[in-house]
C-alpha atoms as a PDB file:
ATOM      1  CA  UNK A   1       3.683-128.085 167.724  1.00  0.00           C
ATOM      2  CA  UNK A   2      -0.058-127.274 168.519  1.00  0.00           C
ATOM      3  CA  UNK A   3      -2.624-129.664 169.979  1.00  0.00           C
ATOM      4  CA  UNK A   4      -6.183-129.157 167.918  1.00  0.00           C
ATOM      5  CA  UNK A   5      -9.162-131.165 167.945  1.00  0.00           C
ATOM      6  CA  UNK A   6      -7.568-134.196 168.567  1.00  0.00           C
ATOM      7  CA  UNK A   7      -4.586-133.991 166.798  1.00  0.00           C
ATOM      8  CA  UNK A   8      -1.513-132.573 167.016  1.00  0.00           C
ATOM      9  CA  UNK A   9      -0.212-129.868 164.368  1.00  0.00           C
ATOM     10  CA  UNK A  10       3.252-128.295 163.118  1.00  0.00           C
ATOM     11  CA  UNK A  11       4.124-124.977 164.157  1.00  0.00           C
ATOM     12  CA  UNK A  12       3.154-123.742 160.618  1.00  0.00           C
ATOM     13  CA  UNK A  13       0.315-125.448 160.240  1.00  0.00           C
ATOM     14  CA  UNK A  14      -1.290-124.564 163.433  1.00  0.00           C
ATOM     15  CA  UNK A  15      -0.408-121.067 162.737  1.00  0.00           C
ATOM     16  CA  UNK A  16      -2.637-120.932 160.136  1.00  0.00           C
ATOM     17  CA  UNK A  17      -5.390-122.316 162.319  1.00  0.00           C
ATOM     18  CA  UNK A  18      -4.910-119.950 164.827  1.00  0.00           C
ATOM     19  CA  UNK A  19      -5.091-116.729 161.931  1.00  0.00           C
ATOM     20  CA  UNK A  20      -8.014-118.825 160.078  1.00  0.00           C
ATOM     21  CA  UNK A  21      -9.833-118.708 163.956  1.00  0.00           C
ATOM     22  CA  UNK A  22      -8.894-115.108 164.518  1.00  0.00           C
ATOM     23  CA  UNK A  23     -10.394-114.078 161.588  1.00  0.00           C
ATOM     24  CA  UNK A  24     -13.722-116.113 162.133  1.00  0.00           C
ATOM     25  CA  UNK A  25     -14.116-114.490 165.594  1.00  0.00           C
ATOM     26  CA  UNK A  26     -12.874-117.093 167.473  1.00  0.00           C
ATOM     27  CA  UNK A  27     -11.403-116.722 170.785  1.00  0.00           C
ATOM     28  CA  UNK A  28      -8.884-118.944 172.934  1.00  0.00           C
ATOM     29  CA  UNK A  29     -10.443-120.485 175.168  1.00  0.00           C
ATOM     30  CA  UNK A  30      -7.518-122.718 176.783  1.00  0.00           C
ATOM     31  CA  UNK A  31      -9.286-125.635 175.374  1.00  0.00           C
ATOM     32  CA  UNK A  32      -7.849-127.963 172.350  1.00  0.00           C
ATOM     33  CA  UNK A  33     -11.233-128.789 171.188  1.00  0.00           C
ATOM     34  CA  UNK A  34     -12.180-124.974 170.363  1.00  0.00           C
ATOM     35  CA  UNK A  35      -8.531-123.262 170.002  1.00  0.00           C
ATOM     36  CA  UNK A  36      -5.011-124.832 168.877  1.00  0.00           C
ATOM     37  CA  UNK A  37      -2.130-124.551 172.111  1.00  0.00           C
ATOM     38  CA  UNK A  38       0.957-124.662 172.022  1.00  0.00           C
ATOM     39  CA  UNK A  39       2.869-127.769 172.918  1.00  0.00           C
ATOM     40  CA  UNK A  40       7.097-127.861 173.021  1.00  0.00           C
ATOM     41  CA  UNK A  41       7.975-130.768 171.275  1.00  0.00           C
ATOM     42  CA  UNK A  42      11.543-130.605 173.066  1.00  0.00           C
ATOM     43  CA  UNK A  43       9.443-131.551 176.493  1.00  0.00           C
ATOM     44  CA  UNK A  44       7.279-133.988 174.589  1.00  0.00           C
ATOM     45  CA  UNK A  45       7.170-137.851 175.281  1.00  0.00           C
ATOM     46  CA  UNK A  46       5.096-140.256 172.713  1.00  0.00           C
ATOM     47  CA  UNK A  47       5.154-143.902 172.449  1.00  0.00           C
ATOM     48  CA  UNK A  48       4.680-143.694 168.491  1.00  0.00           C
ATOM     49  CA  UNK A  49       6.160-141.293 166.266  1.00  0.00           C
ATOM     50  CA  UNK A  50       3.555-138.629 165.434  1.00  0.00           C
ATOM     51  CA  UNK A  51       3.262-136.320 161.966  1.00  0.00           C
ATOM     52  CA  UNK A  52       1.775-133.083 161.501  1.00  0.00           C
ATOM     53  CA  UNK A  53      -2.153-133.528 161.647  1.00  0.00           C
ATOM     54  CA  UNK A  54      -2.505-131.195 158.052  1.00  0.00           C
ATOM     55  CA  UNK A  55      -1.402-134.621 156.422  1.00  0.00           C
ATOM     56  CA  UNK A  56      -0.986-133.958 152.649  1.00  0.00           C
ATOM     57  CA  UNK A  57      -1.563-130.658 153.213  1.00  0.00           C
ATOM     58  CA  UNK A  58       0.687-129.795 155.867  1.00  0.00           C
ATOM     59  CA  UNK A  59       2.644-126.715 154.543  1.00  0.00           C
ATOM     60  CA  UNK A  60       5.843-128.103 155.865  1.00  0.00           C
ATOM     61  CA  UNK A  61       4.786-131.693 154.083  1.00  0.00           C
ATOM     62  CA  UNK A  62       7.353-134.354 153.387  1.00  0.00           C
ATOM     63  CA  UNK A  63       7.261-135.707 149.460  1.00  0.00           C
ATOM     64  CA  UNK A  64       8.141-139.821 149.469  1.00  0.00           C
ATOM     65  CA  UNK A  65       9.693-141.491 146.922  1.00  0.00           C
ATOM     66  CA  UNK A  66       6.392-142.760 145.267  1.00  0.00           C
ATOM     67  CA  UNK A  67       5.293-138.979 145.266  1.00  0.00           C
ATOM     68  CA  UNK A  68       2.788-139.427 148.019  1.00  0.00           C
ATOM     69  CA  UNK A  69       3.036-136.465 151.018  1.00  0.00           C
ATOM     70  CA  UNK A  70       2.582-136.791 154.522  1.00  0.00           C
ATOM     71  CA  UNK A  71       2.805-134.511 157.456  1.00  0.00           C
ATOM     72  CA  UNK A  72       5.984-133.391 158.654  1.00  0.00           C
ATOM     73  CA  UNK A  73       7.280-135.492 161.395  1.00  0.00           C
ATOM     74  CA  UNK A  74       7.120-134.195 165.106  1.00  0.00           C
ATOM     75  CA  UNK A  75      10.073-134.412 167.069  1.00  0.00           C
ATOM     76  CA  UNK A  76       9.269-135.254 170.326  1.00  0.00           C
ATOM     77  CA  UNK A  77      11.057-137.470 172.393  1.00  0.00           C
ATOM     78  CA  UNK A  78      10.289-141.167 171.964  1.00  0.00           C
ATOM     79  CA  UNK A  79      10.147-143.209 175.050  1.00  0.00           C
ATOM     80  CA  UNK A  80      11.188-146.493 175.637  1.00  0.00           C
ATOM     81  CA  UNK A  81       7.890-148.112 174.322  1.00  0.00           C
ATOM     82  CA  UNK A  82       8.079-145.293 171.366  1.00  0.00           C
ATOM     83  CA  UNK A  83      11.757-146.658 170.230  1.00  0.00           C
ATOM     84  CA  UNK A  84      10.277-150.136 170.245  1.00  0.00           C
ATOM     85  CA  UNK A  85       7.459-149.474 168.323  1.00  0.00           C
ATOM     86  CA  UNK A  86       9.724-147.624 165.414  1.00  0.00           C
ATOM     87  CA  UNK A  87      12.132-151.289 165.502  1.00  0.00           C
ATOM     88  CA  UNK A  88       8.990-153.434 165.301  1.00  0.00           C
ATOM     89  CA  UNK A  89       7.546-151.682 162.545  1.00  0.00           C
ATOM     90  CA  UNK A  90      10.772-151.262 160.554  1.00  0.00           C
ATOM     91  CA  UNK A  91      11.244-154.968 161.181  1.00  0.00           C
ATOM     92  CA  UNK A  92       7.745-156.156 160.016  1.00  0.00           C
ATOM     93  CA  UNK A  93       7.281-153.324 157.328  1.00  0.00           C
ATOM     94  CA  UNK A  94      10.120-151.252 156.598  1.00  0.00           C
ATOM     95  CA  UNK A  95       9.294-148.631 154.667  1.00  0.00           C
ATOM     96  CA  UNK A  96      10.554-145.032 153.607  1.00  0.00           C
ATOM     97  CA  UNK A  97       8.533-143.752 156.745  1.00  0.00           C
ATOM     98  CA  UNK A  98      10.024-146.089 159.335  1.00  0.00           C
ATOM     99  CA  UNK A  99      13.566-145.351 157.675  1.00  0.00           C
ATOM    100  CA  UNK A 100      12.902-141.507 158.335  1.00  0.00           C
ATOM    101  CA  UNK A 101      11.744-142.482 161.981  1.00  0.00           C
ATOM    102  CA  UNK A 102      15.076-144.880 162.016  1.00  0.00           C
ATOM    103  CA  UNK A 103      16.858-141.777 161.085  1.00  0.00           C
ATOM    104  CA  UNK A 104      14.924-139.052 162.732  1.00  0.00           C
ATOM    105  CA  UNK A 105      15.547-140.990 166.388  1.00  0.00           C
ATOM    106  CA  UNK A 106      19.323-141.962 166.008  1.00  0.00           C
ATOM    107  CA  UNK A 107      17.218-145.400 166.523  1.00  0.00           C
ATOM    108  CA  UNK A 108      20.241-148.572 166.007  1.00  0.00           C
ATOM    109  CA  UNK A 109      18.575-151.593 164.613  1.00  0.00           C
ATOM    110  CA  UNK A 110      19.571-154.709 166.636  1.00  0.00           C
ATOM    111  CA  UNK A 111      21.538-156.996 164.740  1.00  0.00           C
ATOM    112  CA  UNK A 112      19.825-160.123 163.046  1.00  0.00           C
ATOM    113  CA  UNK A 113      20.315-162.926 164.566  1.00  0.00           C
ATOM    114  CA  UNK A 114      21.749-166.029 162.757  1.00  0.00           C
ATOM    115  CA  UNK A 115      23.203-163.681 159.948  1.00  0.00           C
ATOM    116  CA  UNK A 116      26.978-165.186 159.854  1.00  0.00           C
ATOM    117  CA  UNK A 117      28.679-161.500 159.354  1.00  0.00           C
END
């Protein structure tokens, strides 16, 4: 993944920011704000579950159900605050998206309580 102006990228998509810089001249400065660099998403901790900054047009995009497309999700390790957020969220508004985190994180749901199973 690549950290750009703020937001974080998929290897594809900041790619193409890097040749659509090259092109215009740009240089790497070390800087995110001026220059995508490259982050390992293996090594990565985030307390929220991040997708591709392109959005829509992320060339690696993910197509929902309802035909909408978001950003491919980054893998980076969740920590402990990141695997709550994914339960609270499912919990309070499950959706396709929190199912794919759900799935994504080998995240286990706790069990409702009072259900007589």
């Amino acid at each position: 993944m690549y950290a750009y102006q703020a937001d974080l990228w998929c290897d594809g998509c900041g790619r193409i920011i890097k040749e659509e810089l090259d092109v215009a001249g740009k240089k790497d400065t070390g800087e995110t704000d001026d220059y995508p660099q490259y982050s390992d998403e293996e090594n990565s901790e985030t307390d929220c579950p991040n997708h591709c900054g392109g959005g829509e047009g992320c060339v690696n995009s993910i197509e929902l159900a309802d035909g909408r497309k978001i950003g491919i999700l980054l893998e980076e390790q969740l920590t402990v605050e990141g695997r709550s957020y994914v339960i609270e969220q499912h919990t309070t508004e499950p959706s396709e998206v929190t199912e794919l985190w759900i799935s994504t994180f080998g995240i286990t749901l706790p069990d409702n309580e009072g259900d007589d199973e």
